[in-house]
C-alpha atoms as a PDB file:
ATOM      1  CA  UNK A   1      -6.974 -12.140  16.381  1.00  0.00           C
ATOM      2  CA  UNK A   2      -9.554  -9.601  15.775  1.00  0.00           C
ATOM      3  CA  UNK A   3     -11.112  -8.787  12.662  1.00  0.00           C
ATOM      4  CA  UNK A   4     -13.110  -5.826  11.807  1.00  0.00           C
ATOM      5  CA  UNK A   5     -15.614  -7.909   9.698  1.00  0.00           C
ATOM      6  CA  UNK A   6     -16.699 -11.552   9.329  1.00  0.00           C
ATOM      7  CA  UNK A   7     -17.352 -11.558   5.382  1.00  0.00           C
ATOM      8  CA  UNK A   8     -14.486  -9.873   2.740  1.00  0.00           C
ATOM      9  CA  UNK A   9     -14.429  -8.690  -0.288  1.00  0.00           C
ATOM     10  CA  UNK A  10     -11.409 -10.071  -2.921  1.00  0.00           C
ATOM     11  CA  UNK A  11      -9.998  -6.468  -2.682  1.00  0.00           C
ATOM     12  CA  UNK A  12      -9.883  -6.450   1.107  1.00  0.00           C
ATOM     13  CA  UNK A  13      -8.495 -10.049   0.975  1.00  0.00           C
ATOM     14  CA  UNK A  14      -5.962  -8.788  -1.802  1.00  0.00           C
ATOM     15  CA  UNK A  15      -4.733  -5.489   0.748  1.00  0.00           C
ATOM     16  CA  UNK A  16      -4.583  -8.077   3.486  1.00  0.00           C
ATOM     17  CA  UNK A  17      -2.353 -10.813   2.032  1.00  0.00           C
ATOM     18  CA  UNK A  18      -0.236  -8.556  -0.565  1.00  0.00           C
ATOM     19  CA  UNK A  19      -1.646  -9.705  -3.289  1.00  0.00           C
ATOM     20  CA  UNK A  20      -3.597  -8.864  -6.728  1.00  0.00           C
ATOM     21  CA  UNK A  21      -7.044  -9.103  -6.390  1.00  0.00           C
ATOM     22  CA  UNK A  22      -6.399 -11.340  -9.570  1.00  0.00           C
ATOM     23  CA  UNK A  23      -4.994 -13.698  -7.680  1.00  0.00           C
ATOM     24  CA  UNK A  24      -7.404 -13.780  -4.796  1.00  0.00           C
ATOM     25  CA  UNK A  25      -9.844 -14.633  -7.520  1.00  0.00           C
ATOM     26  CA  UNK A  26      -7.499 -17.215  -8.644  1.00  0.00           C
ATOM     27  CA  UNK A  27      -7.358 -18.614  -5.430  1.00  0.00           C
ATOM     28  CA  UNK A  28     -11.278 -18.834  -5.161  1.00  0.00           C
ATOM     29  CA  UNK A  29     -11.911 -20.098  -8.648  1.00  0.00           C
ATOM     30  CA  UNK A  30      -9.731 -22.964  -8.181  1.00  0.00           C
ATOM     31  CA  UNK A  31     -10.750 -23.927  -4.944  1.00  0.00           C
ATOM     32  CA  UNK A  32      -8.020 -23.113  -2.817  1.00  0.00           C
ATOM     33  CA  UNK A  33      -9.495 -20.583  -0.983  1.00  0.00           C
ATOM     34  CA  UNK A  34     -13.466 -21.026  -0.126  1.00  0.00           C
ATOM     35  CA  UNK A  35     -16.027 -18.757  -0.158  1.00  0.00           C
ATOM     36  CA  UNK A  36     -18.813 -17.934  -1.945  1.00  0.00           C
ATOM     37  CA  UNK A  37     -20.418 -15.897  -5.029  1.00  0.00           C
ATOM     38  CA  UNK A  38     -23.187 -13.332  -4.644  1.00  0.00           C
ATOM     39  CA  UNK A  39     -26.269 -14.639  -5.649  1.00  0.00           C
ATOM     40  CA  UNK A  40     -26.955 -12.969  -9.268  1.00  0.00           C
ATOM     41  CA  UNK A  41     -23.608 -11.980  -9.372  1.00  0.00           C
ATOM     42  CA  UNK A  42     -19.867 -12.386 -10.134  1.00  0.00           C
ATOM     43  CA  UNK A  43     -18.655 -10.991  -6.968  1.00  0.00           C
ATOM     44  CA  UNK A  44     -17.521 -13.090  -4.569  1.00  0.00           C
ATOM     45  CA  UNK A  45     -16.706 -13.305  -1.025  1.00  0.00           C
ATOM     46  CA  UNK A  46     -14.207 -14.889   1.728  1.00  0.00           C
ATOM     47  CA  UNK A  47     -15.767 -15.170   5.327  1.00  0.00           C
ATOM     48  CA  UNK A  48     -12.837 -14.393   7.766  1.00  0.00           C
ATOM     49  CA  UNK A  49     -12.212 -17.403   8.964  1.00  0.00           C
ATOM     50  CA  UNK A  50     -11.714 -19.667   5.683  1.00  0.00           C
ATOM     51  CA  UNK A  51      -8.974 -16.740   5.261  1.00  0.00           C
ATOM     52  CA  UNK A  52      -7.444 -17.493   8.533  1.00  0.00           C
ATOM     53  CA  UNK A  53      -7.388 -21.489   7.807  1.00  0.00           C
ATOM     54  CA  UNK A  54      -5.785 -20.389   4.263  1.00  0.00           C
ATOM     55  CA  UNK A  55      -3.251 -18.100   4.970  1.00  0.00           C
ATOM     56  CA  UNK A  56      -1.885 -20.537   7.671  1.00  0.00           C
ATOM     57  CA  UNK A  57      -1.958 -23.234   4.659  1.00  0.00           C
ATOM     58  CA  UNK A  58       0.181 -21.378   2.978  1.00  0.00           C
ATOM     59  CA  UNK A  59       2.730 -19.855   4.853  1.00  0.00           C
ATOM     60  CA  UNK A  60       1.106 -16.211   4.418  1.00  0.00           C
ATOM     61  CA  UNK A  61       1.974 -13.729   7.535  1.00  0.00           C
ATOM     62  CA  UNK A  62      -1.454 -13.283   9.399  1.00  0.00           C
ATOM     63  CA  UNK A  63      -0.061  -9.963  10.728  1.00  0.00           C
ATOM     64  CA  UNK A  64      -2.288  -8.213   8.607  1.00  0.00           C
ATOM     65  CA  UNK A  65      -5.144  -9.735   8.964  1.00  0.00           C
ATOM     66  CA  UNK A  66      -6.682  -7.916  12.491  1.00  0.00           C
ATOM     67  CA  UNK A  67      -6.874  -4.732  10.149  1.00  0.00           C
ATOM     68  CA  UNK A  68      -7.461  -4.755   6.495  1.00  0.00           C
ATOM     69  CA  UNK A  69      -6.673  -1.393   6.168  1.00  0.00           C
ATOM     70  CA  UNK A  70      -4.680   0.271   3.237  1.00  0.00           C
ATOM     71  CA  UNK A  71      -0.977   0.796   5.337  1.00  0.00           C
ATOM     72  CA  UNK A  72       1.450   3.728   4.026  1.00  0.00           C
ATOM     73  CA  UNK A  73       4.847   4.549   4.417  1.00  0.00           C
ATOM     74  CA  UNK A  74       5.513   8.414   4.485  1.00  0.00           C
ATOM     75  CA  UNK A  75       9.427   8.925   3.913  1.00  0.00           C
ATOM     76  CA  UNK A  76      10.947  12.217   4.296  1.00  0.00           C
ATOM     77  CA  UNK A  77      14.272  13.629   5.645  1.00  0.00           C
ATOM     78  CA  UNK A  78      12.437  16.265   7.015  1.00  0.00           C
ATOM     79  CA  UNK A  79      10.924  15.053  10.483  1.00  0.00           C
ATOM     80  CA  UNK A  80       8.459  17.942  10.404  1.00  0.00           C
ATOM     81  CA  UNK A  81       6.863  16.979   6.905  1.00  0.00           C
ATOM     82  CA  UNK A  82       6.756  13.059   8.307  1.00  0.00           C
ATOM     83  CA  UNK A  83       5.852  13.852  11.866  1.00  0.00           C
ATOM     84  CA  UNK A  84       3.028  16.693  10.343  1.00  0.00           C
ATOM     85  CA  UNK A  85       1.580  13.993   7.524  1.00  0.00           C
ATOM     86  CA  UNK A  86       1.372  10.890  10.188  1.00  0.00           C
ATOM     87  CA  UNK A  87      -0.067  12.844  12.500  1.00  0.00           C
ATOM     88  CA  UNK A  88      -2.920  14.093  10.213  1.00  0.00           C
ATOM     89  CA  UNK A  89      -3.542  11.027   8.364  1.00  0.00           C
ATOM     90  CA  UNK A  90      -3.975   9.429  11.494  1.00  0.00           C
ATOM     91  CA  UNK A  91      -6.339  11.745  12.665  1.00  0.00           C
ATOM     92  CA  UNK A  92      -8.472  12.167   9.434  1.00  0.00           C
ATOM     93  CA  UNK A  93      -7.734   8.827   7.785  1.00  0.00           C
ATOM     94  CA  UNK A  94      -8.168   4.884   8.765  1.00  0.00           C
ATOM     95  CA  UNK A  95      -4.896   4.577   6.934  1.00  0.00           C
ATOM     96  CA  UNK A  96      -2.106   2.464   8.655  1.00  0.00           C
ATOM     97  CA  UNK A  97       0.815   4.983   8.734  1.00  0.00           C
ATOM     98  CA  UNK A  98       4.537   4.495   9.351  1.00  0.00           C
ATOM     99  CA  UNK A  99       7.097   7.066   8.993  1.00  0.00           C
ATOM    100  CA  UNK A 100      10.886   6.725   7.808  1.00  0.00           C
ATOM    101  CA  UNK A 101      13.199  10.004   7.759  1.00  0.00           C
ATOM    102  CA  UNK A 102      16.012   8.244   5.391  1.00  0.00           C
ATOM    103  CA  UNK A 103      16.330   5.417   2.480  1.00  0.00           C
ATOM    104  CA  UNK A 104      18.282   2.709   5.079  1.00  0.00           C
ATOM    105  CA  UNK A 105      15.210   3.323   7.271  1.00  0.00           C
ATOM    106  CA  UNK A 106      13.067   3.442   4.335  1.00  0.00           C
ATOM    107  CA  UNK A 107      14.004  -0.163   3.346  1.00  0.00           C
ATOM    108  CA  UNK A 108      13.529  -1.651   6.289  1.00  0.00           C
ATOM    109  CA  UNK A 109       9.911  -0.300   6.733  1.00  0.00           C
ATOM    110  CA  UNK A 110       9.337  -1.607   3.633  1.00  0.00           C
ATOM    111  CA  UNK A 111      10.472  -5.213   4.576  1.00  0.00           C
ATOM    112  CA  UNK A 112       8.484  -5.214   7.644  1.00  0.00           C
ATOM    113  CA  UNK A 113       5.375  -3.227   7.567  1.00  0.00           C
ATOM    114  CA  UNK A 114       4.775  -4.309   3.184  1.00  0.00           C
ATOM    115  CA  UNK A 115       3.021  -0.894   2.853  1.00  0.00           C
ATOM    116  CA  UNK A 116       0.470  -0.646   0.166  1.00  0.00           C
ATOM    117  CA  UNK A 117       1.407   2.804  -0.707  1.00  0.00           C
ATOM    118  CA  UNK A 118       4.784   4.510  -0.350  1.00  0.00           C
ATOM    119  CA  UNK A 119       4.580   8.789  -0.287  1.00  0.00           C
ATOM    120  CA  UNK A 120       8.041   9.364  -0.630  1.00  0.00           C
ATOM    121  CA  UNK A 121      10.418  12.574  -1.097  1.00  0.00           C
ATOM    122  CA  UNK A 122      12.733  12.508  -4.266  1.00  0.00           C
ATOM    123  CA  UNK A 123      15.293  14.341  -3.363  1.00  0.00           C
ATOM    124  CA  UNK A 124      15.850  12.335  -0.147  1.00  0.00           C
ATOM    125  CA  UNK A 125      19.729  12.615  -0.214  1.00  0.00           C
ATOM    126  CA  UNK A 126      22.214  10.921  -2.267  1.00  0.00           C
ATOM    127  CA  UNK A 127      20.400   8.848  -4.856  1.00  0.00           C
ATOM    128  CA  UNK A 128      18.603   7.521  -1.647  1.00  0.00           C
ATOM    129  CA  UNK A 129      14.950   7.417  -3.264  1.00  0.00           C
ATOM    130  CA  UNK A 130      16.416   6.473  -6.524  1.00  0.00           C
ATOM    131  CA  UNK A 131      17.603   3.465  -4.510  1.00  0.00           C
ATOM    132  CA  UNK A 132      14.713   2.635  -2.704  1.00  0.00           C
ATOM    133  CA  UNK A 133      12.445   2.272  -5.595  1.00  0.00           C
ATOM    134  CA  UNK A 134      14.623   0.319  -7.106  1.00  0.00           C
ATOM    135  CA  UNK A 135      14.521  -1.916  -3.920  1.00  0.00           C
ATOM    136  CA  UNK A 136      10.808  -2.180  -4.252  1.00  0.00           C
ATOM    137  CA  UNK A 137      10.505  -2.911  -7.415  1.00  0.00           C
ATOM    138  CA  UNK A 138      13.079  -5.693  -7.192  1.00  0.00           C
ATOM    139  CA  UNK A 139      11.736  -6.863  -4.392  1.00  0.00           C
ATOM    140  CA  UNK A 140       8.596  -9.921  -4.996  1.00  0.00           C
ATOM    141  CA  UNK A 141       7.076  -9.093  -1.639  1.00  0.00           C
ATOM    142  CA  UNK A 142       6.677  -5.416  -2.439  1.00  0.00           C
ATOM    143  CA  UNK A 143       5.911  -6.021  -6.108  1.00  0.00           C
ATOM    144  CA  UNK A 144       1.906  -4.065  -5.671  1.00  0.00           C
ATOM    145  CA  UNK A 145       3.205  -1.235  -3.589  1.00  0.00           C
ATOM    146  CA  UNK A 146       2.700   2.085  -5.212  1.00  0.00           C
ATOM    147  CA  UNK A 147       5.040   5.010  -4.902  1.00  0.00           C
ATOM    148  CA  UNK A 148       3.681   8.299  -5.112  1.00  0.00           C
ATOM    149  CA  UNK A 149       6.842  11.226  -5.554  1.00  0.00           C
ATOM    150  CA  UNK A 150       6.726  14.479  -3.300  1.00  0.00           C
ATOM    151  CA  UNK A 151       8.778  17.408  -4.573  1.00  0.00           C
ATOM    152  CA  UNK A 152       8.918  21.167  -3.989  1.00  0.00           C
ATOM    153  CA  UNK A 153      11.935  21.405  -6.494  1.00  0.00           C
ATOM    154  CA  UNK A 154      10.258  19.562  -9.760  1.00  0.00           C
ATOM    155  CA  UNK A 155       8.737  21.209 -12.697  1.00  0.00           C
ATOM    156  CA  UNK A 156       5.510  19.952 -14.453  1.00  0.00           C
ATOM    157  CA  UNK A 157       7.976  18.369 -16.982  1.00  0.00           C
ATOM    158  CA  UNK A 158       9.896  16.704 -14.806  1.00  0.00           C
ATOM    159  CA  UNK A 159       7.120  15.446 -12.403  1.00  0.00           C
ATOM    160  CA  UNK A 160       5.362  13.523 -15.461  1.00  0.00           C
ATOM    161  CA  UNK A 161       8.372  11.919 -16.767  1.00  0.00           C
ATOM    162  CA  UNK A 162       8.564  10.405 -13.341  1.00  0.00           C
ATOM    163  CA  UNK A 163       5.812   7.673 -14.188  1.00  0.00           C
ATOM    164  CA  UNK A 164       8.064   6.468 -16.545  1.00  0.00           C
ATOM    165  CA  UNK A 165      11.052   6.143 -13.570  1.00  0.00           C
ATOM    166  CA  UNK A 166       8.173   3.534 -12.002  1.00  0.00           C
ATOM    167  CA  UNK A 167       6.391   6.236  -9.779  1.00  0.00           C
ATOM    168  CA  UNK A 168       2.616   5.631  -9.671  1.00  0.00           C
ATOM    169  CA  UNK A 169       1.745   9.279  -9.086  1.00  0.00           C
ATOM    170  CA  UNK A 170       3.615  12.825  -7.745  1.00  0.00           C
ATOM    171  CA  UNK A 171       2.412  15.323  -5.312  1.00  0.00           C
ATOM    172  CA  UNK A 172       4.105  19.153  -5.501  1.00  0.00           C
ATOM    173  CA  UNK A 173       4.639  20.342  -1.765  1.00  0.00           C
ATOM    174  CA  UNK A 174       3.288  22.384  -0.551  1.00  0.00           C
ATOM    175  CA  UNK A 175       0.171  20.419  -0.624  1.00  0.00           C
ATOM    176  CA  UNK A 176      -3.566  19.974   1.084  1.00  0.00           C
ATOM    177  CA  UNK A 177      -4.087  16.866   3.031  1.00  0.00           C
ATOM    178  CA  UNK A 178      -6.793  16.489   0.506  1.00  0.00           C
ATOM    179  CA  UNK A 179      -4.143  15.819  -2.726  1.00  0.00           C
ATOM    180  CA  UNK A 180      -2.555  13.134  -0.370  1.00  0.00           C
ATOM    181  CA  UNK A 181      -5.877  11.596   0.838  1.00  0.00           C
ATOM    182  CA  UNK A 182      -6.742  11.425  -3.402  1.00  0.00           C
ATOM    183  CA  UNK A 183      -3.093  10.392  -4.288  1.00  0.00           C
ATOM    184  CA  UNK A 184      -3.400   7.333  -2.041  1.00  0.00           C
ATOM    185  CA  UNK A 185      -6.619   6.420  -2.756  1.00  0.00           C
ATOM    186  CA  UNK A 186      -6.105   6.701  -6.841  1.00  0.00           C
ATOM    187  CA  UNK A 187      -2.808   4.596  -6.103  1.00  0.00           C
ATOM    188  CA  UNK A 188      -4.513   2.176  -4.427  1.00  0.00           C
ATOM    189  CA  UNK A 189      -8.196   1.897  -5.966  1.00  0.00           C
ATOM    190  CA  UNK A 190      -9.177  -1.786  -6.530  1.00  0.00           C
ATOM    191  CA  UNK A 191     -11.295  -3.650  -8.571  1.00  0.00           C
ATOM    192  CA  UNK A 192     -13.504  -5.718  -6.145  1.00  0.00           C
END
């Protein structure tokens, strides 16, 4: 199972196993999961394999663990949009991408592939992101993914009053790949 380093950081161990980096902390301060501190410092660290050992312990899916990397879930019914965003994250990003064109599809990306970030288009098609929020933020295993909103149709107004609907930030379309590349990143920034 390859891993792209030997030594992680709580954050990366957090993105790999779903979790708070709170609770990878947790997990080290109580013993549970070994590692060590940085000398002078409060930071601490996980060498790969003591992950390995623990999430086997514990039930935790290792399908994560070969790539640390933050994984997002575009979902549009427009194939264009999703094809057009995969395709240049991919290219310009190390992000994980998936793609969904409608909310049944939607929720079943988000049971398998747990993405850390969800860009997804509000006005999907009959209450269909509505529902799929609500799915996530029902749902235990997807309780630190982050939905960012995409609209062409919203005003100003309307686009802040979404963080109060449980979206974590909005992006107006047409947009740069830039304003994704920041959305996702802001969404997803961790204390380490």
């Amino acid at each position: 199972m390859p891993i792209d380093k030997e030594v992680l950081t709580t954050g990366e161990v957090a993105k790999i196993c779903n979790v708070a980096p709170r609770t990878v902390s947790k997990w080290f301060d109580s013993g549970s999961l070994k590692g060590y501190r940085i000398p002078g410092s409060r930071d601490r660290r996980i060498p790969a394999t003591e992950l390995i050992k623990f999430m086997k312990a514990h039930g935790i899916p290792l399908e994560n663990i070969s790539s640390g990397r933050t994984r997002v879930l575009i979902v549009d019914g427009d194939k264009d949009v999703v094809d057009t965003l995969q395709r240049i994250l991919t290219e310009q990003t190390s992000y994980e991408i998936q793609i969904a064109t409608s909310g049944f599809q939607a929720g079943v990306e988000c049971e398998r592939f747990k993405p850390h970030v969800l860009l997804m288009d509000i006005h999907l098609g009959d209450g269909d992101a509505r529902q799929v929020s609500e799915m996530v933020r029902r749902n235990e295993h997807l309780q630190f993914t982050k939905i960012i909103a995409m609209s062409a149709k919203l005003t100003d107004g309307q686009a802040q009053g979404l963080r109060t609907q449980g979206f974590e930030g909005f992006l107006k379309k047409p947009f740069q790949v830039r304003q994704v590349v920041e959305a996702i990143e802001a969404a997803t920034n961790l204390v380490h």
